[in-house]
PDB file of N, CA and C in Angstrom:
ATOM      1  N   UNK A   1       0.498 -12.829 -17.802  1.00  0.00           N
ATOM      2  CA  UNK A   1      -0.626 -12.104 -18.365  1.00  0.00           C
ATOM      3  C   UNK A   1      -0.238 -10.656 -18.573  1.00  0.00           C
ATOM      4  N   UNK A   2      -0.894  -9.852 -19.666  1.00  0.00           N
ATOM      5  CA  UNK A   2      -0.553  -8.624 -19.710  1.00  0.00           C
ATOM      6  C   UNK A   2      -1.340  -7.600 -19.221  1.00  0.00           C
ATOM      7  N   UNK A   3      -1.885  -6.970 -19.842  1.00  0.00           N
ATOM      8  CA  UNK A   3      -2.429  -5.455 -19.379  1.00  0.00           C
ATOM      9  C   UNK A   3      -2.991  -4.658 -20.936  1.00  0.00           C
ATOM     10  N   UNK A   4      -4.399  -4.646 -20.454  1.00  0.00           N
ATOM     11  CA  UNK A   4      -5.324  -4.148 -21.781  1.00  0.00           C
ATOM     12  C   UNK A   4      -5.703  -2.347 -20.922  1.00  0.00           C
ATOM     13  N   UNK A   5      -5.575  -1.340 -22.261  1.00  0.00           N
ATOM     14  CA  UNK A   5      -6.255  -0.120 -21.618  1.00  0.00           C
ATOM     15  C   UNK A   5      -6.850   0.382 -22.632  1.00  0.00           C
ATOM     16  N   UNK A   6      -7.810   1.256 -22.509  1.00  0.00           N
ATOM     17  CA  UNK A   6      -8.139   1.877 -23.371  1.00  0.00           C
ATOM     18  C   UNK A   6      -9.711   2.616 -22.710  1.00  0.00           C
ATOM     19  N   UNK A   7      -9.701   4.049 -23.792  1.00  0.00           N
ATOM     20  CA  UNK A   7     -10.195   4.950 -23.233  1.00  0.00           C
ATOM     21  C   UNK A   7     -11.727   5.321 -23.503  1.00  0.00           C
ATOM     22  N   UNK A   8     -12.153   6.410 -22.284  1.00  0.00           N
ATOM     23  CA  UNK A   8     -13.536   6.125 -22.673  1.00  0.00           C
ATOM     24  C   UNK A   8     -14.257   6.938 -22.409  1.00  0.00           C
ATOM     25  N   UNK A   9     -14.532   8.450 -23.148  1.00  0.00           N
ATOM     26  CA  UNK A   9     -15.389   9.907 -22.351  1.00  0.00           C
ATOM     27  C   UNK A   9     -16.368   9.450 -21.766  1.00  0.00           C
ATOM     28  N   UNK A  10     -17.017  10.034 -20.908  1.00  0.00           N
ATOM     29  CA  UNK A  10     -17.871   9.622 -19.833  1.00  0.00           C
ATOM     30  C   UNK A  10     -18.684  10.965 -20.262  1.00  0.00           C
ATOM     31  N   UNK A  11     -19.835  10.926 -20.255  1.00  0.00           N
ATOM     32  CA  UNK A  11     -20.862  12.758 -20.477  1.00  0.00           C
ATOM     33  C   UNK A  11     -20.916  13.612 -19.840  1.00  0.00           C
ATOM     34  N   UNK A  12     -19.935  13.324 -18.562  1.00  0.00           N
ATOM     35  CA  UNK A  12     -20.175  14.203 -17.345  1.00  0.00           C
ATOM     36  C   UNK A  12     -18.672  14.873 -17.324  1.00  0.00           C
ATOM     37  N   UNK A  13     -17.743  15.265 -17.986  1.00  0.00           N
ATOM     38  CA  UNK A  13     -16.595  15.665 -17.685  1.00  0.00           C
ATOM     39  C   UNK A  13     -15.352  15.150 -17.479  1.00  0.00           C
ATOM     40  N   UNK A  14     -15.846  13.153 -16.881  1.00  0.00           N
ATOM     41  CA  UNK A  14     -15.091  12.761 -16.912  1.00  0.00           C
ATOM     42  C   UNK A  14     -14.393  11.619 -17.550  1.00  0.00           C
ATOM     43  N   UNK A  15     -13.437  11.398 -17.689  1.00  0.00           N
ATOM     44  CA  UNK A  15     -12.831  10.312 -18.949  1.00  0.00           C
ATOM     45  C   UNK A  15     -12.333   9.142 -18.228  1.00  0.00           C
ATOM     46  N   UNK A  16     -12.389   8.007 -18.775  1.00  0.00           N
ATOM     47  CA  UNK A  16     -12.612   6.467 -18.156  1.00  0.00           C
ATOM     48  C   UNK A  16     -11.436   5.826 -19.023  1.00  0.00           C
ATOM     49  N   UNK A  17     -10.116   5.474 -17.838  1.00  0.00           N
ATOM     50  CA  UNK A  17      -9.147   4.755 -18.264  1.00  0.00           C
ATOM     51  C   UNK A  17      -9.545   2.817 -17.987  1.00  0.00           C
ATOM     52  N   UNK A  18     -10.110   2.363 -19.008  1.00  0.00           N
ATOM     53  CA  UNK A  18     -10.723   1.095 -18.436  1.00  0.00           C
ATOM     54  C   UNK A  18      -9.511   0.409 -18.665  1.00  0.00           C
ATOM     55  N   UNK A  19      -8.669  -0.521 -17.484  1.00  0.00           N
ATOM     56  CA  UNK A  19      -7.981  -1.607 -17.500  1.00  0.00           C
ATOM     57  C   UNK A  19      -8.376  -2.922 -17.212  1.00  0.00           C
ATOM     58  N   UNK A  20      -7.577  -3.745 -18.009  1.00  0.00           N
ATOM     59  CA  UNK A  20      -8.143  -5.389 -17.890  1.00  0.00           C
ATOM     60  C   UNK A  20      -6.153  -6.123 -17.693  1.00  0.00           C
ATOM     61  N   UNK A  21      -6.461  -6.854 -16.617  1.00  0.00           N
ATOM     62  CA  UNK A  21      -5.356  -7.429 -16.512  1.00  0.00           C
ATOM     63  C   UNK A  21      -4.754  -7.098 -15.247  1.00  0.00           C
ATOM     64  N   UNK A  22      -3.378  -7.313 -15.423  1.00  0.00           N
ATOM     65  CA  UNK A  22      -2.957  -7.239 -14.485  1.00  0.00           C
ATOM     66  C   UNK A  22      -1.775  -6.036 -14.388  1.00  0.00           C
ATOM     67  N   UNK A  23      -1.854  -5.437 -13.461  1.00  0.00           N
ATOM     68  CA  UNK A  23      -0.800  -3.898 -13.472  1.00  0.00           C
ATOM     69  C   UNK A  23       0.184  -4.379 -12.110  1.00  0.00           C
ATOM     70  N   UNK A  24       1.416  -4.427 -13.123  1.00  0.00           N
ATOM     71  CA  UNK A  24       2.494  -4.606 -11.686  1.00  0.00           C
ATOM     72  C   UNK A  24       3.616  -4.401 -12.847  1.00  0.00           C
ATOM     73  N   UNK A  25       4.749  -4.443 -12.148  1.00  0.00           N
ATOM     74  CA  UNK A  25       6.164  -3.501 -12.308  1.00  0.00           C
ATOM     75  C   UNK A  25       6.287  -3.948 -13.865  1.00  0.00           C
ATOM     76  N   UNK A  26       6.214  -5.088 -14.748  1.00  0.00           N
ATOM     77  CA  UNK A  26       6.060  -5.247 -16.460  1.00  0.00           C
ATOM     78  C   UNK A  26       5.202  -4.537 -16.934  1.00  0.00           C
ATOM     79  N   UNK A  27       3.752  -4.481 -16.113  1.00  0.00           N
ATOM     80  CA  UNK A  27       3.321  -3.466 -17.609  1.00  0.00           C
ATOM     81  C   UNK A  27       2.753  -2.239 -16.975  1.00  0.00           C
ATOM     82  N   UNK A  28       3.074  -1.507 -15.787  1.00  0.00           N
ATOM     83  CA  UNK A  28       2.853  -0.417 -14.872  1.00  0.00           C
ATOM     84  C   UNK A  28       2.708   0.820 -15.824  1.00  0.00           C
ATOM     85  N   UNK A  29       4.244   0.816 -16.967  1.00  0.00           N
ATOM     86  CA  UNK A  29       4.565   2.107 -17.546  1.00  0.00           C
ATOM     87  C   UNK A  29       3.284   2.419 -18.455  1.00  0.00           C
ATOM     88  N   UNK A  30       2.310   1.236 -18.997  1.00  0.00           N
ATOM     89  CA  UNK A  30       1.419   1.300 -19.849  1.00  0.00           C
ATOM     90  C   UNK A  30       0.422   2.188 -19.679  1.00  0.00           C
ATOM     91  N   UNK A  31      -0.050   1.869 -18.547  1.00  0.00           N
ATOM     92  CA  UNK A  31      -0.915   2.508 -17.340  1.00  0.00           C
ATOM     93  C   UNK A  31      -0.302   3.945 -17.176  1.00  0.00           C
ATOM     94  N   UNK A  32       0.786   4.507 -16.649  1.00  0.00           N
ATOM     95  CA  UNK A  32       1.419   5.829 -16.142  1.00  0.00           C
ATOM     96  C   UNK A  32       1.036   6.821 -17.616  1.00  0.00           C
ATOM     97  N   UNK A  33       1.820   5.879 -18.537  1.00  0.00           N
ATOM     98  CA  UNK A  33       1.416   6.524 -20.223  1.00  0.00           C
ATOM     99  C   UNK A  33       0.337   6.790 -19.969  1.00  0.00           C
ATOM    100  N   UNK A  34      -0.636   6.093 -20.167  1.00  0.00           N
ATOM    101  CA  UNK A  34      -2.228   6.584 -20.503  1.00  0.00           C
ATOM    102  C   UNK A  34      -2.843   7.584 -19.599  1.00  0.00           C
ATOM    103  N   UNK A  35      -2.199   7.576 -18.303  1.00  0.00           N
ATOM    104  CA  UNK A  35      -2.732   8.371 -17.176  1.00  0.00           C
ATOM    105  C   UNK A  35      -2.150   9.934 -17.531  1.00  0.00           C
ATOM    106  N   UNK A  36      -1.103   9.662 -18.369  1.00  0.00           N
ATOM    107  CA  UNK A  36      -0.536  11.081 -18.417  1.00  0.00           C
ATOM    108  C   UNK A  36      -0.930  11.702 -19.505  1.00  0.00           C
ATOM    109  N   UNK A  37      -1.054  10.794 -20.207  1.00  0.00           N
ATOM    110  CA  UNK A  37      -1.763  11.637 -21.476  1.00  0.00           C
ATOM    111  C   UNK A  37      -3.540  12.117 -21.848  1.00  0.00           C
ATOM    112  N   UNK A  38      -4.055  11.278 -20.615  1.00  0.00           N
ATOM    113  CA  UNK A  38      -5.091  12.163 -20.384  1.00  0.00           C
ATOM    114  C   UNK A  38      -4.690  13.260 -20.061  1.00  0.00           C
ATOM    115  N   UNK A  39      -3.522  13.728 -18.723  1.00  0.00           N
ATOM    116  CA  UNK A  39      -3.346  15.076 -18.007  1.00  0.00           C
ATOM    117  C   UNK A  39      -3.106  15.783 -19.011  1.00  0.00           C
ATOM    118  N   UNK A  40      -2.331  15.804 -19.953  1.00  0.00           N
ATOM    119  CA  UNK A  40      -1.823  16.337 -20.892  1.00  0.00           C
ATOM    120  C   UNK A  40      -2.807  16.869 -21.969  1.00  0.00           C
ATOM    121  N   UNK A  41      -3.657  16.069 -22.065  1.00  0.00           N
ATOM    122  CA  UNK A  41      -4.422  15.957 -23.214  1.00  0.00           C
ATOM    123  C   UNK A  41      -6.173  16.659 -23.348  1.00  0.00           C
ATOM    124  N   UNK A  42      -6.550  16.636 -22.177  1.00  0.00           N
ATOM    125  CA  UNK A  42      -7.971  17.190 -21.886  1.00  0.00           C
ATOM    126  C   UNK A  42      -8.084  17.653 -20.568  1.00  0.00           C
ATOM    127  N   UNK A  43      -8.688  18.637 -20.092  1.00  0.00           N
ATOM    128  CA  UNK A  43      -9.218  19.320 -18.820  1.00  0.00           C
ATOM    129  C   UNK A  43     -10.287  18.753 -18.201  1.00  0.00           C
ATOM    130  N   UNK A  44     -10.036  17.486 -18.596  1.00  0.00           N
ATOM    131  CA  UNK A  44     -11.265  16.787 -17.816  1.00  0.00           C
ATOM    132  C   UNK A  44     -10.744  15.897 -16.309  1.00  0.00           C
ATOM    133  N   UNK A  45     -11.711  15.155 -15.905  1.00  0.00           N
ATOM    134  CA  UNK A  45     -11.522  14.396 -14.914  1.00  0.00           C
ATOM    135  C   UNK A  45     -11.170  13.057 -15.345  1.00  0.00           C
ATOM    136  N   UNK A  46     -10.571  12.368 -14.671  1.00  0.00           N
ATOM    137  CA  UNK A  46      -9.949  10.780 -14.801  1.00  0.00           C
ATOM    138  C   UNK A  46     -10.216   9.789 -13.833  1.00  0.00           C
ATOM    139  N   UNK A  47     -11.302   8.543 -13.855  1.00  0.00           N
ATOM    140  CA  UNK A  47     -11.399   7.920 -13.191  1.00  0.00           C
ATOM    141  C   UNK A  47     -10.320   6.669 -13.508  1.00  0.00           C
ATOM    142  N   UNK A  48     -10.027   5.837 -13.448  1.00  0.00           N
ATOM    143  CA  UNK A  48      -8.684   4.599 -13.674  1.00  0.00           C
ATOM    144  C   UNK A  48     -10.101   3.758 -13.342  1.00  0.00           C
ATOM    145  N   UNK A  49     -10.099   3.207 -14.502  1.00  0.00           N
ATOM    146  CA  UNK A  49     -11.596   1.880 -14.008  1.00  0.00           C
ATOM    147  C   UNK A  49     -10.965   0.388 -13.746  1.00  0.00           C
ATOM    148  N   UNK A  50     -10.625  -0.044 -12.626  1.00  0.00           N
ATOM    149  CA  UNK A  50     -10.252  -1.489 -12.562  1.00  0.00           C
ATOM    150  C   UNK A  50     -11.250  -2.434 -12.174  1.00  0.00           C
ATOM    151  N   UNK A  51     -12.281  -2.425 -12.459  1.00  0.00           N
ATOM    152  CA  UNK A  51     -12.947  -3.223 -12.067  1.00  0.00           C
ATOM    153  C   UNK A  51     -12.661  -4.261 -12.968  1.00  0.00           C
ATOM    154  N   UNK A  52     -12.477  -4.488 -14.464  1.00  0.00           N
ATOM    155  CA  UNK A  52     -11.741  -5.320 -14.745  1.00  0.00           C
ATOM    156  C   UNK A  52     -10.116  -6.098 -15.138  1.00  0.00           C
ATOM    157  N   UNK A  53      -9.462  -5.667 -14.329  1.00  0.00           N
ATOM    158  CA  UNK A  53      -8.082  -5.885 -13.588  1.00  0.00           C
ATOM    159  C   UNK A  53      -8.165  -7.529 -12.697  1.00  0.00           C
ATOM    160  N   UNK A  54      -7.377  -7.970 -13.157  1.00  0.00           N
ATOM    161  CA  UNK A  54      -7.180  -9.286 -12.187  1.00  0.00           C
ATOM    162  C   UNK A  54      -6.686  -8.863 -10.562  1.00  0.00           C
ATOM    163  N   UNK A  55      -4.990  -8.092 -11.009  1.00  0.00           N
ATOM    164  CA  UNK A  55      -4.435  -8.066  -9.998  1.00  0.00           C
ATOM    165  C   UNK A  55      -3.487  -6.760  -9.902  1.00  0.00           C
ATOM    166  N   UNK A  56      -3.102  -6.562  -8.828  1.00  0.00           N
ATOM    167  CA  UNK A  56      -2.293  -5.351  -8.896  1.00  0.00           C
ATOM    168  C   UNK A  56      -1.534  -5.395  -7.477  1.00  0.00           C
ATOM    169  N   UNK A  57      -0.161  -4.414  -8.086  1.00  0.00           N
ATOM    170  CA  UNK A  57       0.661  -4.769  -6.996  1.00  0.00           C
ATOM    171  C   UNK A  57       1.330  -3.329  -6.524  1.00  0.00           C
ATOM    172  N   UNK A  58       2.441  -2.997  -5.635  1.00  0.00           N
ATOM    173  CA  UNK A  58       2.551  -1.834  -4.903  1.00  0.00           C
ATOM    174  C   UNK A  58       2.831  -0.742  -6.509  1.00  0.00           C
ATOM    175  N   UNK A  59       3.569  -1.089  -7.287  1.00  0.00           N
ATOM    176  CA  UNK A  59       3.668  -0.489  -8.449  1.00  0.00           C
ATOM    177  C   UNK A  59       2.922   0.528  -8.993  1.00  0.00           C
ATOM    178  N   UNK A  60       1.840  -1.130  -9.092  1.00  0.00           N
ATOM    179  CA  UNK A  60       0.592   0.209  -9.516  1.00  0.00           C
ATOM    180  C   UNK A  60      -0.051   1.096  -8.589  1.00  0.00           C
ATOM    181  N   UNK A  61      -0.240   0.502  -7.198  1.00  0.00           N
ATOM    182  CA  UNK A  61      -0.822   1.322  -6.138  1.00  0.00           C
ATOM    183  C   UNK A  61       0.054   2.699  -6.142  1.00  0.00           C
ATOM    184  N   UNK A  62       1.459   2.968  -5.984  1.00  0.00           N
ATOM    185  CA  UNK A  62       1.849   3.966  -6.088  1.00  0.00           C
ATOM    186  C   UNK A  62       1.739   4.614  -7.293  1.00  0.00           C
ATOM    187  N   UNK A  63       1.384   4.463  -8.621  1.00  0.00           N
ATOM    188  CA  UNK A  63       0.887   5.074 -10.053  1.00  0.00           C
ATOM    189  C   UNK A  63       0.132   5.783  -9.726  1.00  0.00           C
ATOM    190  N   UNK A  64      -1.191   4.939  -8.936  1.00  0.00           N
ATOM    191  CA  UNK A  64      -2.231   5.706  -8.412  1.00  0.00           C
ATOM    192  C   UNK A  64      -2.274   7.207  -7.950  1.00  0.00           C
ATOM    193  N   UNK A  65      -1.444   6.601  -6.788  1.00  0.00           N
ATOM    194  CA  UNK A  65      -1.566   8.094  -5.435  1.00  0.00           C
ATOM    195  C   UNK A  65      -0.172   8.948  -6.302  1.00  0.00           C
ATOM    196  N   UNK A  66       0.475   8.667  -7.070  1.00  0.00           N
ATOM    197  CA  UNK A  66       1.508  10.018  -7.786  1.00  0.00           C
ATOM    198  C   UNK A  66       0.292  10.492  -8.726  1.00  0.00           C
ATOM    199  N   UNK A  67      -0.202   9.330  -9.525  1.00  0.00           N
ATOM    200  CA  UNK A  67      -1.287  10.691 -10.968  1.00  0.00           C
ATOM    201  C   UNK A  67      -2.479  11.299  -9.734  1.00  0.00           C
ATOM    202  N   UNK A  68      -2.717  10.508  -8.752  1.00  0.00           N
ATOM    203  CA  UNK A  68      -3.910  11.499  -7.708  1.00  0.00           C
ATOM    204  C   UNK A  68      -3.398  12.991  -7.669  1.00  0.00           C
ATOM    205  N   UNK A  69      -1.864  12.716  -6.909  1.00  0.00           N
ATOM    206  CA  UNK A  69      -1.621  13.922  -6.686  1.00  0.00           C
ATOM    207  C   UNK A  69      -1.472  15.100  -7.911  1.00  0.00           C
ATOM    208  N   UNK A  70      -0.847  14.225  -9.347  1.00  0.00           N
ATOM    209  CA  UNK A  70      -0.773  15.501  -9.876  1.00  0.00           C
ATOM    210  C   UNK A  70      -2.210  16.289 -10.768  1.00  0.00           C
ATOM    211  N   UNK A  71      -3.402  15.131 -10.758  1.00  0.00           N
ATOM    212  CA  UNK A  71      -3.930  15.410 -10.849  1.00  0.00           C
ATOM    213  C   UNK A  71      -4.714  16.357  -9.893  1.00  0.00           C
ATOM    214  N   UNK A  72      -4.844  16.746  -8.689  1.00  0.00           N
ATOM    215  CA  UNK A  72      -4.956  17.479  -7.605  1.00  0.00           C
ATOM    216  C   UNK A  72      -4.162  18.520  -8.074  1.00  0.00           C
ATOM    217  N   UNK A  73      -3.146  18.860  -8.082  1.00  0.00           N
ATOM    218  CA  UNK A  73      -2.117  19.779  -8.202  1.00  0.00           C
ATOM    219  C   UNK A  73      -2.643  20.600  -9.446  1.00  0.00           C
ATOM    220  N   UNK A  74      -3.326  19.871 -10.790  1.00  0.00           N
ATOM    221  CA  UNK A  74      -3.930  20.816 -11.533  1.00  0.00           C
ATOM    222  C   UNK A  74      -5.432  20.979 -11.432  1.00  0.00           C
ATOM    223  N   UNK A  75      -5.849  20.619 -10.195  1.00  0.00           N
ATOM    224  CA  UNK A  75      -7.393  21.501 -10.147  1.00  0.00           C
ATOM    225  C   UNK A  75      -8.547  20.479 -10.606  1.00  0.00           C
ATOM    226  N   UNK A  76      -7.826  19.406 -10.852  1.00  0.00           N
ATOM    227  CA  UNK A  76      -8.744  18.480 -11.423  1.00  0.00           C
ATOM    228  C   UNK A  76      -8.929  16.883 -10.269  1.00  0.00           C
ATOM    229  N   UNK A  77     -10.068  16.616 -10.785  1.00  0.00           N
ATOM    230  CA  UNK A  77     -10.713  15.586  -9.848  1.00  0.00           C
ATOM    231  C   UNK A  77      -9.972  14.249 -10.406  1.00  0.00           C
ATOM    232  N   UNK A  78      -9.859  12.937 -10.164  1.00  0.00           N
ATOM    233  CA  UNK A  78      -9.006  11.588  -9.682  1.00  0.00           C
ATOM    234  C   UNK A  78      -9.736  10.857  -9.092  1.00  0.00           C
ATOM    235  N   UNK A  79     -10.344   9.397  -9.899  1.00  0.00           N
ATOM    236  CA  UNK A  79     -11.371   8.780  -9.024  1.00  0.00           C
ATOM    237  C   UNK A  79     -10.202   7.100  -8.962  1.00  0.00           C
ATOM    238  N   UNK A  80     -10.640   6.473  -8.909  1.00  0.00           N
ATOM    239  CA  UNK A  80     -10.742   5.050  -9.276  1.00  0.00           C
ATOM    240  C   UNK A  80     -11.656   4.047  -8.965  1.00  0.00           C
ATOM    241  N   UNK A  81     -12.107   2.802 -10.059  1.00  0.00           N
ATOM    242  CA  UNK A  81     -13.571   2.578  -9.959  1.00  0.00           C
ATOM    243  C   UNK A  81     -12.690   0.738  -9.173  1.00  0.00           C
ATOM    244  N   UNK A  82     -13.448  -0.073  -8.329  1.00  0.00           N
ATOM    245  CA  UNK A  82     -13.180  -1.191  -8.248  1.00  0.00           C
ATOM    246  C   UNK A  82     -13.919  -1.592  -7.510  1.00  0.00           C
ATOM    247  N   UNK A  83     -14.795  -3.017  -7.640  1.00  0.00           N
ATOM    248  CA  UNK A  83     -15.944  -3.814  -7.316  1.00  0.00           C
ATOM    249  C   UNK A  83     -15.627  -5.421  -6.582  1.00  0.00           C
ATOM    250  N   UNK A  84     -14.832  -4.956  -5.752  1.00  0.00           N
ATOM    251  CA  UNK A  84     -14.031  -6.302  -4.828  1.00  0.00           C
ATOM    252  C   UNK A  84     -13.027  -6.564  -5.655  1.00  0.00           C
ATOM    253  N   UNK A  85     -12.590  -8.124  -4.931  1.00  0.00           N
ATOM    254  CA  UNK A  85     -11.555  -8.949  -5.262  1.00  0.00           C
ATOM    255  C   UNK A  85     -10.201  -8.328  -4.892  1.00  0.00           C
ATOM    256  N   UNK A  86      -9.255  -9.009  -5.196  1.00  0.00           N
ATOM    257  CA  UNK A  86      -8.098  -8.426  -4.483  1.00  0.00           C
ATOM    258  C   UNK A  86      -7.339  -7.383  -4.756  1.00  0.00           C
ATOM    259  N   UNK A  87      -7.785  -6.242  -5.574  1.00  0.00           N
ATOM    260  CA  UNK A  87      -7.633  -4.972  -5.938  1.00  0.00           C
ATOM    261  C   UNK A  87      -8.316  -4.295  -4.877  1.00  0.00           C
ATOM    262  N   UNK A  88      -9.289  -4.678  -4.991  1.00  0.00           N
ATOM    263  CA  UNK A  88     -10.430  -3.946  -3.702  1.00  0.00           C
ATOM    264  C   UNK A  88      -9.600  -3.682  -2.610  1.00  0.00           C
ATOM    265  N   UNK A  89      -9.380  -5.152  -2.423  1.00  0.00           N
ATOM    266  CA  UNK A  89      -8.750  -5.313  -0.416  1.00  0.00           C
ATOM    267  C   UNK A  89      -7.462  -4.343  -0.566  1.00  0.00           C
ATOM    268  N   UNK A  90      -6.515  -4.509  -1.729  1.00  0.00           N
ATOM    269  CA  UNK A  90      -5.340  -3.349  -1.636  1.00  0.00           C
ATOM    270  C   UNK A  90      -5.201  -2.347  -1.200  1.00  0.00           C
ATOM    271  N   UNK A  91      -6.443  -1.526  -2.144  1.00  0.00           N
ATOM    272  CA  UNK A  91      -7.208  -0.259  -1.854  1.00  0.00           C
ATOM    273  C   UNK A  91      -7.435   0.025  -0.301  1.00  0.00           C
ATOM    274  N   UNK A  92      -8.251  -1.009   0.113  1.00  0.00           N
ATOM    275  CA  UNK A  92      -8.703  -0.973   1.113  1.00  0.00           C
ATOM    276  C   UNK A  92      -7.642  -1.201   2.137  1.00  0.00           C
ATOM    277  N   UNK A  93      -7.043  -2.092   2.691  1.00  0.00           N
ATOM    278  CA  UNK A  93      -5.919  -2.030   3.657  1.00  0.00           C
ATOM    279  C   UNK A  93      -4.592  -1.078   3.220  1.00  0.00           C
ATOM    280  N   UNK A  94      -4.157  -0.314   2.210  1.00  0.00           N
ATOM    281  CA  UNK A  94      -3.303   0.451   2.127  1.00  0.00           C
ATOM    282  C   UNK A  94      -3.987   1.392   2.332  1.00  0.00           C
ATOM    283  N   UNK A  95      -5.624   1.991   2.409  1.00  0.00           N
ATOM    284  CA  UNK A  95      -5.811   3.053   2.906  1.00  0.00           C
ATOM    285  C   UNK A  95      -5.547   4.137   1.875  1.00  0.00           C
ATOM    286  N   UNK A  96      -5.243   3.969   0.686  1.00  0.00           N
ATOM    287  CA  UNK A  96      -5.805   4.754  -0.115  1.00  0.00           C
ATOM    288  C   UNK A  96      -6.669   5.193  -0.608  1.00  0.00           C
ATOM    289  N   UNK A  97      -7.965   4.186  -0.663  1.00  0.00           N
ATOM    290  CA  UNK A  97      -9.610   4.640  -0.425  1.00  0.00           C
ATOM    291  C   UNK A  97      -9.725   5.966   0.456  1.00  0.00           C
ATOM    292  N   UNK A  98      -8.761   6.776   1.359  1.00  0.00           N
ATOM    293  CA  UNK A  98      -9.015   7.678   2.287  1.00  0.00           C
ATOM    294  C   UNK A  98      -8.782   8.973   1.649  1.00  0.00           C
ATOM    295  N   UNK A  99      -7.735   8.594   0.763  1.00  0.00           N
ATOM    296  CA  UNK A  99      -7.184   9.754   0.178  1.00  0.00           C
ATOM    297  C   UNK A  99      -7.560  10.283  -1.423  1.00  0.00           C
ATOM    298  N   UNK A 100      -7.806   9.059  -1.624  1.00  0.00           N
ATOM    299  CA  UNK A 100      -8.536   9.302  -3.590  1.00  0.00           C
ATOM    300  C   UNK A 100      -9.875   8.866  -3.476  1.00  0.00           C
ATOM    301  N   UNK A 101     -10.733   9.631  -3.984  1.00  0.00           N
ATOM    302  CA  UNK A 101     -12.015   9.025  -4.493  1.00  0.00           C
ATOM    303  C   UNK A 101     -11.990   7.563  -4.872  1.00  0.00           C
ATOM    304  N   UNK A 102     -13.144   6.784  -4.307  1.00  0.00           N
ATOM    305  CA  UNK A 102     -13.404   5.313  -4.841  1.00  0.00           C
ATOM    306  C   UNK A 102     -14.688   4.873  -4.933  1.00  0.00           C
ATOM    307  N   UNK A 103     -14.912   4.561  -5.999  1.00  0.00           N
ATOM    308  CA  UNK A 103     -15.701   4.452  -6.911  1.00  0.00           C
ATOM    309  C   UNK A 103     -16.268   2.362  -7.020  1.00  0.00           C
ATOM    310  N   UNK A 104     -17.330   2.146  -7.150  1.00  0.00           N
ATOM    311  CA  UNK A 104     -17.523   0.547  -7.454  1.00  0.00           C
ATOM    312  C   UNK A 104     -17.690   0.374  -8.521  1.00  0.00           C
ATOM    313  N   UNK A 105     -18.602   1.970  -9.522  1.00  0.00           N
ATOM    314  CA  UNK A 105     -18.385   1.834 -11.099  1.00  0.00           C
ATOM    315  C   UNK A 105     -18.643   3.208 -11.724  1.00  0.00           C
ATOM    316  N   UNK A 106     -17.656   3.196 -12.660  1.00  0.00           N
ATOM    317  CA  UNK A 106     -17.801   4.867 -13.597  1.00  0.00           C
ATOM    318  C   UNK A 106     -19.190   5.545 -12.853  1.00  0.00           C
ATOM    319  N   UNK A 107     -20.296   4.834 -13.100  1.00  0.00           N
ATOM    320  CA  UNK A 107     -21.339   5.361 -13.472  1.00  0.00           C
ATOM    321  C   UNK A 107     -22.024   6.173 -12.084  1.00  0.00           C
ATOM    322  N   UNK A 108     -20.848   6.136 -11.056  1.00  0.00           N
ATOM    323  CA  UNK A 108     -21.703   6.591  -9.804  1.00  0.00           C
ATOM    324  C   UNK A 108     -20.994   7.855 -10.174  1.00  0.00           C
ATOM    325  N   UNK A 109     -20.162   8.622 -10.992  1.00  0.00           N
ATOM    326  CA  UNK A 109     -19.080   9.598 -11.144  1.00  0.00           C
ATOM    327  C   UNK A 109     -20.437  10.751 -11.641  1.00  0.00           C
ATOM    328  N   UNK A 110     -21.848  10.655 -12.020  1.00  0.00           N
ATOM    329  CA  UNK A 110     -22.845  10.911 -12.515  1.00  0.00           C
ATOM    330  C   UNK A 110     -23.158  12.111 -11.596  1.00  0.00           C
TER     331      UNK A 110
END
């Protein structure tokens, strides 16, 4: 399976990377692209919306916590949105929920 993204201003400042699929070491770079070219591209905030994502693996978990940080590093906020299933539990037992904002959907970013 592959990996769908695409983007999505939010009214509040912040911009919504919605993924569908699955993010692991084949289609990771897809994801890093899009994450960077928000940084690059607008002074806004970036939530990574996986709530529709099948699956994800250390790959992407580390995508995560590197664009957290550099998003941190320029002053700007880093959410990610996810509503169970086994993305959730990732989140959740790697304990990155501690360190990045987590979100169940865009719309709590309000």
């Amino acid at each position: 399976m592959g990996i769908t993204i695409s983007n999505r201003e939010l009214s509040n400042g912040w911009i919504s990377i919605e993924v569908g699929g699955e993010v692991d070491l084949a289609t990771v770079e897809g994801l890093q692209t899009a994450i960077d070219e928000v940084l690059a591209d607008s002074g806004g905030h970036l939530v990574v919306d996986l709530t529709a994502s099948t699956f994800m693996d250390s790959t992407g978990l580390k995508t995560l916590v590197m664009s957290h940080r550099k998003f941190d590093e320029a002053g700007r906020s880093f959410a990610i949105a996810v509503n169970g299933g086994p993305i959730s539990r990732l989140i959740d037992l790697s304990g990155v929920d501690k360190t990045i904002r987590t979100v169940t959907s865009v719309e709590e970013l309000g």
